[in-house]
C-alpha atoms as a PDB file:
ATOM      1  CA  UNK A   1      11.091  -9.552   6.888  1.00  0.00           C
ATOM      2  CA  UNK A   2       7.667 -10.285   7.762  1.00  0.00           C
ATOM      3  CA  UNK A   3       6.467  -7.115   8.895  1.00  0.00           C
ATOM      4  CA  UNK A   4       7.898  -5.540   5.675  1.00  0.00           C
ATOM      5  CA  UNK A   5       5.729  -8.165   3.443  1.00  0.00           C
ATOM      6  CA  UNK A   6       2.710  -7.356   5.126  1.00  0.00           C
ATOM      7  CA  UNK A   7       3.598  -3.457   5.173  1.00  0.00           C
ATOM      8  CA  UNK A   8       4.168  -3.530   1.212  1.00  0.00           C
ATOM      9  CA  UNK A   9       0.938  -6.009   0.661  1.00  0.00           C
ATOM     10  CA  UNK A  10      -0.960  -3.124   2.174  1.00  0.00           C
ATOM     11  CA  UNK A  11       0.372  -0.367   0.310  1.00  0.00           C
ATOM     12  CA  UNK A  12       0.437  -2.336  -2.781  1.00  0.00           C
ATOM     13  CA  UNK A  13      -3.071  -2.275  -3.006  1.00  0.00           C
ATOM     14  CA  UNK A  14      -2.906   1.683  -2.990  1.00  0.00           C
ATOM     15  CA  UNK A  15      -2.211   1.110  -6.964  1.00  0.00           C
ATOM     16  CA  UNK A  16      -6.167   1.026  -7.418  1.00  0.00           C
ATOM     17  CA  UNK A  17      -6.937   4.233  -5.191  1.00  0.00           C
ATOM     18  CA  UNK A  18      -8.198   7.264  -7.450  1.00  0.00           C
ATOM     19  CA  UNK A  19      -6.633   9.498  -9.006  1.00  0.00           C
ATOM     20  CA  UNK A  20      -8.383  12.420  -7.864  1.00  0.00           C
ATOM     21  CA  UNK A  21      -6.488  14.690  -5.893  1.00  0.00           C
ATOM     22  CA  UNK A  22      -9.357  15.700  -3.767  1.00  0.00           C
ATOM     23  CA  UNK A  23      -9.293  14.721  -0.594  1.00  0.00           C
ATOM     24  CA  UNK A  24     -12.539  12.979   0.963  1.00  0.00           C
ATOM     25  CA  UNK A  25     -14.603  14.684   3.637  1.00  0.00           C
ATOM     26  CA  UNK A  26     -16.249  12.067   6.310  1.00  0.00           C
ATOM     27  CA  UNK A  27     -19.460  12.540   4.676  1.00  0.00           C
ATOM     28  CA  UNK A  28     -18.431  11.581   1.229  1.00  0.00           C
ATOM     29  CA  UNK A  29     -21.143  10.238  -0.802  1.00  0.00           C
ATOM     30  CA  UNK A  30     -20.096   8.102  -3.856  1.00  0.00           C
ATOM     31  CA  UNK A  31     -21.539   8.739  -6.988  1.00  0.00           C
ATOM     32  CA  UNK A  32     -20.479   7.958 -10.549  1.00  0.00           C
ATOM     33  CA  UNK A  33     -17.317   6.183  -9.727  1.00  0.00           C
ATOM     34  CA  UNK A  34     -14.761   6.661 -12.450  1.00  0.00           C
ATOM     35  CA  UNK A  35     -11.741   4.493 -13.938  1.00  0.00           C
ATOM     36  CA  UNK A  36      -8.848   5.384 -11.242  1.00  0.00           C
ATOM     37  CA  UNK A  37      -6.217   5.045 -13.935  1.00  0.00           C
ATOM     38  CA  UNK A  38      -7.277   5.217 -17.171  1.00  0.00           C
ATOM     39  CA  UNK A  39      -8.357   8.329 -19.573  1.00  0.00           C
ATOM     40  CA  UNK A  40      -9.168   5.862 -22.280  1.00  0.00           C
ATOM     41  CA  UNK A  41     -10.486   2.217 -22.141  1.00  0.00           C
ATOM     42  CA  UNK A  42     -11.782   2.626 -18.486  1.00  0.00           C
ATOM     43  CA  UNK A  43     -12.939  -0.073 -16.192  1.00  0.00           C
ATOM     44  CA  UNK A  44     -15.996   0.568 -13.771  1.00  0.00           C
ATOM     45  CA  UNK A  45     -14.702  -1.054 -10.137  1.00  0.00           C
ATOM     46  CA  UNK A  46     -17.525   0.029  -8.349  1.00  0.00           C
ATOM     47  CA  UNK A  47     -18.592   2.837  -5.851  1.00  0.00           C
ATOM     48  CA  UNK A  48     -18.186   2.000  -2.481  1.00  0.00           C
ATOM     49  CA  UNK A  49     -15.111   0.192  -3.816  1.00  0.00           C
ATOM     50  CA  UNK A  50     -13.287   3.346  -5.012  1.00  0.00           C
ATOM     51  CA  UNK A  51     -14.498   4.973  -2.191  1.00  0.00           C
ATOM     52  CA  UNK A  52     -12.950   2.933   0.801  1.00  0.00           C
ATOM     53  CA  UNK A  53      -9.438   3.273  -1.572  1.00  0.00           C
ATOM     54  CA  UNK A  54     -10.345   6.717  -1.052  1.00  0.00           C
ATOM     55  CA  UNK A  55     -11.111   6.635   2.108  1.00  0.00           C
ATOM     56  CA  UNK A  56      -7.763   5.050   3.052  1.00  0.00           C
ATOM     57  CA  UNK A  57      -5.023   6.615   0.696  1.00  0.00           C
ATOM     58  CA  UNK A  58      -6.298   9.749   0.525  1.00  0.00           C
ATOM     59  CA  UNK A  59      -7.205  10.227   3.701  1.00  0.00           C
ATOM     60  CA  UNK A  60      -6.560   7.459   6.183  1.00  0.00           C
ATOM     61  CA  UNK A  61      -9.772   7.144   7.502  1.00  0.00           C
ATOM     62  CA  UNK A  62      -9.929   3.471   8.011  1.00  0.00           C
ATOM     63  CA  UNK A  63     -13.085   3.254  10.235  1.00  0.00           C
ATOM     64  CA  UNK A  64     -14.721   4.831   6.662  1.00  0.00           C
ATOM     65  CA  UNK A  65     -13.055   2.334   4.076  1.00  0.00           C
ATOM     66  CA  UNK A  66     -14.522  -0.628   6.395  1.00  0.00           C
ATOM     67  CA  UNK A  67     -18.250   1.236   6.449  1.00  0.00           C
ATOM     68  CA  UNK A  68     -17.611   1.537   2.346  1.00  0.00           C
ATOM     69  CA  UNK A  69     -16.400  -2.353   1.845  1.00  0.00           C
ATOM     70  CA  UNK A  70     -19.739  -3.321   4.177  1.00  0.00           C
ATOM     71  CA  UNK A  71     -21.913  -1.618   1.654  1.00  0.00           C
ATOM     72  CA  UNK A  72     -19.548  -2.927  -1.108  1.00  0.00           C
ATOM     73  CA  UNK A  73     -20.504  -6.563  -0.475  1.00  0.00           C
ATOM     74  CA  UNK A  74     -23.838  -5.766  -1.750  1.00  0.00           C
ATOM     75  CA  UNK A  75     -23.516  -3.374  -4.219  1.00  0.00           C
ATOM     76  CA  UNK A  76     -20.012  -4.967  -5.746  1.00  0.00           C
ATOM     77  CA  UNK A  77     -20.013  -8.755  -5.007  1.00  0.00           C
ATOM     78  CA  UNK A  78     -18.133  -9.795  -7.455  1.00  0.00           C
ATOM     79  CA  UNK A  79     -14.842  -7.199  -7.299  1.00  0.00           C
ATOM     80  CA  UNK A  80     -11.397  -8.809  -6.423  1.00  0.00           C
ATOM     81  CA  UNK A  81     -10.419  -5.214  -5.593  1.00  0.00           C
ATOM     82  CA  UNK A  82     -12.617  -5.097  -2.536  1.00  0.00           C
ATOM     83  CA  UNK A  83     -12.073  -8.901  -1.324  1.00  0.00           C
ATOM     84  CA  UNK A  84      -7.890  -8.138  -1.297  1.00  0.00           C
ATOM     85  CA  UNK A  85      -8.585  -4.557   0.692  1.00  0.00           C
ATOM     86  CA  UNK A  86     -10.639  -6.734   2.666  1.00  0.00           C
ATOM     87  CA  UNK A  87      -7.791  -9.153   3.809  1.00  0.00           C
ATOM     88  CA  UNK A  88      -5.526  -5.745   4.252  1.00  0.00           C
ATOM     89  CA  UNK A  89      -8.037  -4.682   6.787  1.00  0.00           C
ATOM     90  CA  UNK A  90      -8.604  -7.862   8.539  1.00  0.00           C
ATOM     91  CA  UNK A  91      -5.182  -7.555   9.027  1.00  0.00           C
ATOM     92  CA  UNK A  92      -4.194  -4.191   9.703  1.00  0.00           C
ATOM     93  CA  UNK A  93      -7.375  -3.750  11.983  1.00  0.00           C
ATOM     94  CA  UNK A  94      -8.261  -7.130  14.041  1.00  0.00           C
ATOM     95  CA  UNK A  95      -4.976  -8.957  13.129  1.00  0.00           C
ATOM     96  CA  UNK A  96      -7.057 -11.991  11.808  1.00  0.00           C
ATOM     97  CA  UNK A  97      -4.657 -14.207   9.835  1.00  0.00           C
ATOM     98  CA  UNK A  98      -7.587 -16.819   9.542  1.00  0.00           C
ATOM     99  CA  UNK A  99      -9.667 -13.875   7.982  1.00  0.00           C
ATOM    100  CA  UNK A 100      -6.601 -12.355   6.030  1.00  0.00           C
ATOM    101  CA  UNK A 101      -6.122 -15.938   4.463  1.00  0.00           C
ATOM    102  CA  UNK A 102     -10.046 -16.570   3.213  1.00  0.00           C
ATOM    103  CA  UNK A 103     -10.549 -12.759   2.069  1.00  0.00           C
ATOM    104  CA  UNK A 104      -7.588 -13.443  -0.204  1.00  0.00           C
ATOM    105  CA  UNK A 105      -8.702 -16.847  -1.339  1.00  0.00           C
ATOM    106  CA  UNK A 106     -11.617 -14.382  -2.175  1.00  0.00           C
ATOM    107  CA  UNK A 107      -9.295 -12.085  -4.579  1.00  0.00           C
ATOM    108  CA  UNK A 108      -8.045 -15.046  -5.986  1.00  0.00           C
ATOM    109  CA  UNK A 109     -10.812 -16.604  -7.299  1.00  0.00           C
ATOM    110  CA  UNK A 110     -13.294 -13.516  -8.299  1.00  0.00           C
ATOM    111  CA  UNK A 111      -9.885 -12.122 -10.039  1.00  0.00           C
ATOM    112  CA  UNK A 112      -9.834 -15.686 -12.171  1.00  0.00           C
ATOM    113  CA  UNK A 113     -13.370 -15.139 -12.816  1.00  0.00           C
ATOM    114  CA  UNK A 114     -12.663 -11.658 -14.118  1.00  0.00           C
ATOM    115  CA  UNK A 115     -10.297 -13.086 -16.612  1.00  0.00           C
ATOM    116  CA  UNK A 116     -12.846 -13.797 -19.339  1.00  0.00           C
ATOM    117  CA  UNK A 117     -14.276 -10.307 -19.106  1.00  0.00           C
ATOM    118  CA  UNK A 118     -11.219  -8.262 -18.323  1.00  0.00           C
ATOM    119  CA  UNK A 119      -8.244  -9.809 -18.542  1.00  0.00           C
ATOM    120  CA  UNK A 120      -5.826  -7.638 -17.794  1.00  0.00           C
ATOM    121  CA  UNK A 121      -7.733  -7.025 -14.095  1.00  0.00           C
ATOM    122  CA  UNK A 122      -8.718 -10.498 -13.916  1.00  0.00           C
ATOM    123  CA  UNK A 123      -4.546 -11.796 -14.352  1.00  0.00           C
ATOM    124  CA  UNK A 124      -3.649  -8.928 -12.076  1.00  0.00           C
ATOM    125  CA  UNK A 125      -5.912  -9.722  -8.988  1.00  0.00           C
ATOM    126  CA  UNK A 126      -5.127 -13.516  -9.637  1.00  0.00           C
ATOM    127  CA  UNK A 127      -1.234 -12.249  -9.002  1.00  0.00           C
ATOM    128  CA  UNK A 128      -2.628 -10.201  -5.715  1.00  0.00           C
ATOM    129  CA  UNK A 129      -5.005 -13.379  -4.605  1.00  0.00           C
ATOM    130  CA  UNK A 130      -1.499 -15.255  -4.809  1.00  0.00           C
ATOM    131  CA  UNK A 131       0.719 -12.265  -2.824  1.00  0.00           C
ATOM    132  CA  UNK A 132      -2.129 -12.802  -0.253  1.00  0.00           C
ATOM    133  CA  UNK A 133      -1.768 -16.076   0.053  1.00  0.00           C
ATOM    134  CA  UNK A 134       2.142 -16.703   0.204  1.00  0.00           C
ATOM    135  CA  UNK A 135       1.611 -13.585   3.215  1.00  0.00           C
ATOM    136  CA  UNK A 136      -0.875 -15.701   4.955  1.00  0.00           C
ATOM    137  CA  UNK A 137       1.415 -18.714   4.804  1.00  0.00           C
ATOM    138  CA  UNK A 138       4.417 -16.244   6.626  1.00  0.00           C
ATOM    139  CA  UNK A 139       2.096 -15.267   9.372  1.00  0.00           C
ATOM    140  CA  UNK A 140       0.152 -18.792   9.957  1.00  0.00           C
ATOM    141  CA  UNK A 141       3.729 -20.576   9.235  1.00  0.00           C
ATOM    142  CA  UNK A 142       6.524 -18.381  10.290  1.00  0.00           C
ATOM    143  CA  UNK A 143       9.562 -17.560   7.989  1.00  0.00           C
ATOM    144  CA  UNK A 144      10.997 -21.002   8.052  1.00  0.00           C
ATOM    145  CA  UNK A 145       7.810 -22.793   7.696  1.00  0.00           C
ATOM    146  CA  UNK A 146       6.116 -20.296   5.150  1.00  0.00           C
ATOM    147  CA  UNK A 147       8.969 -19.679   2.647  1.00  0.00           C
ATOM    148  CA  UNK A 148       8.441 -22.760   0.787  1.00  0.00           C
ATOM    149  CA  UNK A 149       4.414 -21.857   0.490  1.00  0.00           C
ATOM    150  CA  UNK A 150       5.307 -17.952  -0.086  1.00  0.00           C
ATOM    151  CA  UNK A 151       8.033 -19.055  -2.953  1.00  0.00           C
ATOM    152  CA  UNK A 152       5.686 -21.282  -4.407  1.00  0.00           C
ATOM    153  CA  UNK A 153       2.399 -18.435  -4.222  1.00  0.00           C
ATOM    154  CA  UNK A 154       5.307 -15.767  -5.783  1.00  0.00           C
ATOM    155  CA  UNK A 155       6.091 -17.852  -8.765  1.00  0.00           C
ATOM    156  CA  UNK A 156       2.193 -17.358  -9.794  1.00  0.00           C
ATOM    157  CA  UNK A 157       2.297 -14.012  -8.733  1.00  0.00           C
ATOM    158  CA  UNK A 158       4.471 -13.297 -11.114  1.00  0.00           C
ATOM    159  CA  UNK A 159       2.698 -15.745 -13.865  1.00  0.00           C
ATOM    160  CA  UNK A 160      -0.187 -13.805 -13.546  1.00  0.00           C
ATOM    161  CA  UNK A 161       1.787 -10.216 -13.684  1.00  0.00           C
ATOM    162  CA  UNK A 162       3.176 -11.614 -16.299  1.00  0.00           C
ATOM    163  CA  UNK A 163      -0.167 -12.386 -18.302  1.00  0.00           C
ATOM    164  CA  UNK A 164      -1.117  -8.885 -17.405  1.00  0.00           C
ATOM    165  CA  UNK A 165       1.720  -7.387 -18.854  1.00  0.00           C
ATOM    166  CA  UNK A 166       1.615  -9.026 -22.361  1.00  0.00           C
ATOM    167  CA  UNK A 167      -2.123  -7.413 -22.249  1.00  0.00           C
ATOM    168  CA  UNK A 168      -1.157  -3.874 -21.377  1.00  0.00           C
ATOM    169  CA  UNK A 169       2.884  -3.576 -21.070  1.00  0.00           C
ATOM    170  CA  UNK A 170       2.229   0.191 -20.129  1.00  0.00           C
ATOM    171  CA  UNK A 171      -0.974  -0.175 -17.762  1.00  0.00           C
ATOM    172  CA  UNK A 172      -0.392   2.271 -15.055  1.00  0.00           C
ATOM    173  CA  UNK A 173      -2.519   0.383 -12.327  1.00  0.00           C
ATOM    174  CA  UNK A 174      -0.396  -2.892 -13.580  1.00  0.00           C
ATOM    175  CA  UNK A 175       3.252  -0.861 -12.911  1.00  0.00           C
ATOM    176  CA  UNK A 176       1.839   0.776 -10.078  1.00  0.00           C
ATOM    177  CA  UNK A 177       1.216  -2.920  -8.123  1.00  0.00           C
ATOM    178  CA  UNK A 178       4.241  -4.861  -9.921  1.00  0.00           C
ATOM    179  CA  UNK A 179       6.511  -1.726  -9.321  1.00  0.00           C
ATOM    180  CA  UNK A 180       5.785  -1.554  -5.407  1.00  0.00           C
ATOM    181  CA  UNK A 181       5.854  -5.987  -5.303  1.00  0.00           C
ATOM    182  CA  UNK A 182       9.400  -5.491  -7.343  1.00  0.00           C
ATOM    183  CA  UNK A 183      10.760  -2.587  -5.285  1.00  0.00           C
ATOM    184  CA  UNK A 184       9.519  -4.651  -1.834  1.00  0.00           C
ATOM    185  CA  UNK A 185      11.656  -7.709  -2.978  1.00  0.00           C
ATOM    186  CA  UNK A 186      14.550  -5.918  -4.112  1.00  0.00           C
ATOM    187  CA  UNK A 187      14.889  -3.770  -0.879  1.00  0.00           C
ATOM    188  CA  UNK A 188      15.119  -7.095   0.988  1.00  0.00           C
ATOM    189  CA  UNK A 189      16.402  -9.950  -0.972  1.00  0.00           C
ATOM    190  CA  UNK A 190      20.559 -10.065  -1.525  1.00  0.00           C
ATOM    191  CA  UNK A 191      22.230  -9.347  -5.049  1.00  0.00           C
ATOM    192  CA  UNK A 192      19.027  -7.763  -6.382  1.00  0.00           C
ATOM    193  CA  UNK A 193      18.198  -4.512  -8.095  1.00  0.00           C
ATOM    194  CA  UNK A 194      15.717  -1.779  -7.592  1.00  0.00           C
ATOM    195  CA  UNK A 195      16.547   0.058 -10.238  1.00  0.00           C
ATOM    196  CA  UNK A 196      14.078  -1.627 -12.452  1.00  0.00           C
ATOM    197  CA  UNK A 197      11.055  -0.799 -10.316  1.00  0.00           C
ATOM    198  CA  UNK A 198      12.066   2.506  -9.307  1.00  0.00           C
ATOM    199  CA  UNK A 199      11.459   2.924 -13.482  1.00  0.00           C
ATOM    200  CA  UNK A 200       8.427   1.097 -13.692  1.00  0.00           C
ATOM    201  CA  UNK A 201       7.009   3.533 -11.015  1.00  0.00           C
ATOM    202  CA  UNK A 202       8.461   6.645 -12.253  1.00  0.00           C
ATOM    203  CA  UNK A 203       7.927   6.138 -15.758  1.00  0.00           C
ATOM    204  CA  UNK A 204       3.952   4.179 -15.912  1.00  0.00           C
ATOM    205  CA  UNK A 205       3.077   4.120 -12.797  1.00  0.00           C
ATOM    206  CA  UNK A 206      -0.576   5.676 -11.515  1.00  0.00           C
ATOM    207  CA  UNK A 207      -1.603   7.617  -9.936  1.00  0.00           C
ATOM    208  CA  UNK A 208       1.078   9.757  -9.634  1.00  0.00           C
ATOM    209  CA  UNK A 209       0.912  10.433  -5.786  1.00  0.00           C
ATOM    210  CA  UNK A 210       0.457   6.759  -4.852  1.00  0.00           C
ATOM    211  CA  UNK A 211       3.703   5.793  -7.401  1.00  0.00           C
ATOM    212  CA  UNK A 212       5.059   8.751  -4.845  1.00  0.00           C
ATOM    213  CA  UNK A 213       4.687   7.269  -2.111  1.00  0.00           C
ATOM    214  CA  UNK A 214       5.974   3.878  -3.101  1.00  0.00           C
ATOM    215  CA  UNK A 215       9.366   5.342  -4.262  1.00  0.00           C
ATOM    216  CA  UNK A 216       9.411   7.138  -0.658  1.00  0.00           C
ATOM    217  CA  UNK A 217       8.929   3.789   0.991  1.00  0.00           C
ATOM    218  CA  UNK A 218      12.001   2.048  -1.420  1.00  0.00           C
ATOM    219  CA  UNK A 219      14.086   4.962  -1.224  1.00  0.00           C
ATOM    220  CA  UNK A 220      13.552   5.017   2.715  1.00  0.00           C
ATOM    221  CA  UNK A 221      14.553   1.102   3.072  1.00  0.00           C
ATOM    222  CA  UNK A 222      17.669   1.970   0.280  1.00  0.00           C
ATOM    223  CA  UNK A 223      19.006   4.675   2.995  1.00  0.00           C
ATOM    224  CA  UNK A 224      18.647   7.506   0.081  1.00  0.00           C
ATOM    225  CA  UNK A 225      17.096   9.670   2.088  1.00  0.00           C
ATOM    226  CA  UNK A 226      17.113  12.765   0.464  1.00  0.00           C
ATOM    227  CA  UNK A 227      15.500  11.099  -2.659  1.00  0.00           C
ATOM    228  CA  UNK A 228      12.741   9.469  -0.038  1.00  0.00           C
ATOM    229  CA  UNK A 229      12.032  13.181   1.011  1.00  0.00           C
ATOM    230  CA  UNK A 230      11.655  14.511  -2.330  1.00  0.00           C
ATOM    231  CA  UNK A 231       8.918  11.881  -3.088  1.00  0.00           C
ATOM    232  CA  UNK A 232       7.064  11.508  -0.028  1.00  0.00           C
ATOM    233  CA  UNK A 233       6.619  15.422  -0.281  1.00  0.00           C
ATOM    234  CA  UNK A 234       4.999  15.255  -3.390  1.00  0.00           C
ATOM    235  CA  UNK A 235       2.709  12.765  -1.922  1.00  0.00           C
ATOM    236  CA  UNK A 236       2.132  15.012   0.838  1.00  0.00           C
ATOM    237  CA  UNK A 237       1.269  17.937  -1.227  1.00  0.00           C
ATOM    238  CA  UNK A 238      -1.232  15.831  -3.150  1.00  0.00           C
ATOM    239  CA  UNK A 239      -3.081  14.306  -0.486  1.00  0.00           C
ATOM    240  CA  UNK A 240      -2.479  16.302   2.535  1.00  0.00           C
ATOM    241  CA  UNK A 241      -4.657  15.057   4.727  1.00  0.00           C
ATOM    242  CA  UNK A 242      -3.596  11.763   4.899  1.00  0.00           C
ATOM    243  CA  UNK A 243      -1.588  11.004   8.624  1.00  0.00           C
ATOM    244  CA  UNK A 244       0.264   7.885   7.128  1.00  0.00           C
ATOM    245  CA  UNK A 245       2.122   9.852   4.368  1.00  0.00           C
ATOM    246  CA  UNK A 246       3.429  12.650   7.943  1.00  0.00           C
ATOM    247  CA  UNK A 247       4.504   8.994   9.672  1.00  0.00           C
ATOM    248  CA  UNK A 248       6.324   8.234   6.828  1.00  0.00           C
ATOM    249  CA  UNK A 249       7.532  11.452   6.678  1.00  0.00           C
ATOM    250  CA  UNK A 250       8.472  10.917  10.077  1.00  0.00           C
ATOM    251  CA  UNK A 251      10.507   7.483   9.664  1.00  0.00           C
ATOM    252  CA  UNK A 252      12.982   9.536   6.967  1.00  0.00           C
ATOM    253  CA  UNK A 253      13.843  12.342   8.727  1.00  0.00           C
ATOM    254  CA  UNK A 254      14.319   9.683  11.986  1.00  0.00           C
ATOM    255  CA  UNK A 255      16.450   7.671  10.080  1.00  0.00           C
ATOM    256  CA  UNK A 256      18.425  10.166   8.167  1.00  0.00           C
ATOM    257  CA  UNK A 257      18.865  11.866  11.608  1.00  0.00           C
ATOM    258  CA  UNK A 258      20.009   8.338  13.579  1.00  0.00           C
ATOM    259  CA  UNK A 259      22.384   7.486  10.840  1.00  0.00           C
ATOM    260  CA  UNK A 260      24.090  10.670   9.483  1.00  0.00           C
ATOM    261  CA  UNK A 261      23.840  12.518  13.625  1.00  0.00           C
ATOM    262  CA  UNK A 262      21.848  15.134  12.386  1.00  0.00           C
ATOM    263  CA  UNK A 263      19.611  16.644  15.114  1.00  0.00           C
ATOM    264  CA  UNK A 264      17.815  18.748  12.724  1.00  0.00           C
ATOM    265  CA  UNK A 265      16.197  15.967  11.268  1.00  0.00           C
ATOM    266  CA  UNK A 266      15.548  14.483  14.426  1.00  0.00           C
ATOM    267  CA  UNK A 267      13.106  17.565  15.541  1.00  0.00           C
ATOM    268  CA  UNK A 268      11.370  17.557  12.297  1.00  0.00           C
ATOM    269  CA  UNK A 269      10.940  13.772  12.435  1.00  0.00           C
ATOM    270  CA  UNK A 270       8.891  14.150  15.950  1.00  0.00           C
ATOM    271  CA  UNK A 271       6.854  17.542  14.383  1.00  0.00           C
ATOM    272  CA  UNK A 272       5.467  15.014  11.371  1.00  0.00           C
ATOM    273  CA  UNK A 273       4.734  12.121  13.882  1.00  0.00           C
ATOM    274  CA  UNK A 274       2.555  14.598  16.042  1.00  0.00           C
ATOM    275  CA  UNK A 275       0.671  15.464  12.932  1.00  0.00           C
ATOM    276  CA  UNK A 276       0.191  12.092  12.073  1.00  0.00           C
ATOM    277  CA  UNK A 277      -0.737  11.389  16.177  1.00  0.00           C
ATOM    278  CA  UNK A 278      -3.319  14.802  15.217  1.00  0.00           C
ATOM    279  CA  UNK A 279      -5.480  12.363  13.676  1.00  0.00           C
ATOM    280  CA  UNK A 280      -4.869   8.811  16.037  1.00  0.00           C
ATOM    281  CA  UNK A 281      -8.794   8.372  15.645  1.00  0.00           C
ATOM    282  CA  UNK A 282      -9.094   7.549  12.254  1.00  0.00           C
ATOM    283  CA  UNK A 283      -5.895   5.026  12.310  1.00  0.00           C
ATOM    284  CA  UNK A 284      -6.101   1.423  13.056  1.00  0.00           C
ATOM    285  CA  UNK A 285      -5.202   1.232  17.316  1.00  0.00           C
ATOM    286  CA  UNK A 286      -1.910  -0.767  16.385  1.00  0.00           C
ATOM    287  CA  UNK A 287      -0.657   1.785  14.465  1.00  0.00           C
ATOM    288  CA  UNK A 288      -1.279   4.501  16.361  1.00  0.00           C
ATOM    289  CA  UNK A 289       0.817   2.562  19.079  1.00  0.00           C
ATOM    290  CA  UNK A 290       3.364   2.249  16.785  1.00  0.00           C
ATOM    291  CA  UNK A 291       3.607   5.527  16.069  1.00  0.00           C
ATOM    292  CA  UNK A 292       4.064   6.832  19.422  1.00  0.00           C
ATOM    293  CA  UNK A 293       6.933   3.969  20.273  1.00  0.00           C
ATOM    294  CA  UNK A 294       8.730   5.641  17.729  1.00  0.00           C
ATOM    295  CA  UNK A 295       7.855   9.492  18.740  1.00  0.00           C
ATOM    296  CA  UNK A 296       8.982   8.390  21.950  1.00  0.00           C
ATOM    297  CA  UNK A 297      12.548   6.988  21.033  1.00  0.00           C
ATOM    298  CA  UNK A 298      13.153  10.270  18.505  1.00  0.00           C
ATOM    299  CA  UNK A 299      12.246  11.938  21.450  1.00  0.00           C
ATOM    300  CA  UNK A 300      14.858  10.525  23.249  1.00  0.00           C
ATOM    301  CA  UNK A 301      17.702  10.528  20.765  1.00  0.00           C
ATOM    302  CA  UNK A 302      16.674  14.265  20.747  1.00  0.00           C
ATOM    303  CA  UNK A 303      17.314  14.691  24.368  1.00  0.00           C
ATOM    304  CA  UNK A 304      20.648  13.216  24.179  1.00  0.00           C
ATOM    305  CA  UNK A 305      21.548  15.155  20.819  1.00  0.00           C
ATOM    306  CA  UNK A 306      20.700  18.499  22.870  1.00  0.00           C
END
């Protein structure tokens, strides 16, 4: 349960990446950084801010995203946006809880400030400061320790949505985070519904390959696997150089092969995880690890298919 909250925490934040369809080279210069979501009543986040989402969910180039949040701290002090990819990264990268914790103490209280000015981004990083938080309290705490924190940081997660929601029902950078927060809980809590978020996402969420690619990950964890493949493909054809959309390319096809004996789906699952081993340098070390542990057993299952 734990590893799935911190999973969906990252790729929650993916709901303020651009919406440009480019992907980045490694010597991408930002200049006149635009809204992400919006074609009317934009918001300016910042440069180096949109780049290191850029640098991550477009490409996966991690290593870039933590050269772009460096310059960021200057240029963008005050942007809840680049305090909660922050905490990801502390994460994700160094596995610092004690960082992960302050950076989102960080997004909590620059998103309150941002309330007076913007309130539909100020309520919606308050909600993300909180996710952070009840996180933190899993990891420092352990399940049975941190649930009581993490229950008690969701219910003003959810305030805040809320707030944001009465602001801008049809937001798509508000559906994109609630929809992937919604479609996390209801993939892992009993007697509960996706159905709900799946709509949010299909219907108002933005950009369109990141709402992609959060359908991919519910419809993975809901065993729909043919559904999973038809979204993370159009993820794939948007951004194709990202390696993290071909490992989670790779997880479907292993689990749909696993669970229905199909070794066709087996050899494509270990063809996407090489691609997404193709670019092991620009992934955080962990990951990479994981990604060959799980190569390896395909591998295997494979082998005893043949």
């Amino acid at each position: 349960m734990r590893k799935k909250w911190f999973s969906q925490v990252q790729y929650a934040f993916a709901a303020l990446a651009s919406t440009t369809l480019l992907t980045l080279s490694v010597g991408f210069s930002p200049t006149l950084a635009q809204d992400p979501f919006r074609a009317t009543n934009q918001r300016q986040i910042g440069d180096n801010t949109e780049a290191a989402f850029k640098a991550i969910f477009e490409q996966g180039n991690y290593q870039a995203a933590v050269n772009y949040l460096n310059q960021a701290a200057t240029t963008e002090p005050n942007e809840p946006l680049a305090f909660a990819m922050k905490a990801s990264l502390a994460y994700t990268l160094n596995n610092d809880i004690n960082a992960f914790s302050n950076y989102g103490k960080r997004t909590l209280e620059t998103g309150r400030q941002l309330i007076a000015q913007d309130p539909l981004r100020g309520n919606l990083y308050a909600a993300v400061g909180h996710f952070l938080q009840g996180a933190a309290a899993l990891a420092r705490e352990g399940t049975v320790r941190g649930t009581p924190q993490a229950l008690s940081e969701l219910r003003q997660v959810y305030a805040y949505l809320d707030k944001a929601e009465a602001i801008a029902p049809n937001d798509p950078e508000l559906n994109l985070l609630r929809g992937y927060m919604d479609l996390m809980l209801a993939v892992n809590l009993p007697f509960s519904s996706p159905q709900q978020a799946i709509d949010r996402l299909v219907r108002f969420a933005g950009p369109r390959y990141l709402a992609d690619r959060g359908l991919a990950i519910g419809y993975r964890d809901l065993d729909r696997y043919t559904e999973a493949l038809t979204y993370v493909d159009r993820a794939i054809q948007a951004t194709p150089n990202n390696p993290e959309l071909y490992y989670l390319k790779a997880q479907i096809l292993a689990e749909q092969g696993n669970k229905q004996n199909n070794p066709s789906a087996l050899k494509a699952a270990v063809e996407n995880f090489d691609r997404a081993i193709a670019k092991k340098d620009q992934l955080p070390s962990s990951l990479v690890q994981q990604i060959e542990r799980e190569r390896n057993r395909t591998v295997q299952r494979v082998s005893g298919a043949s």
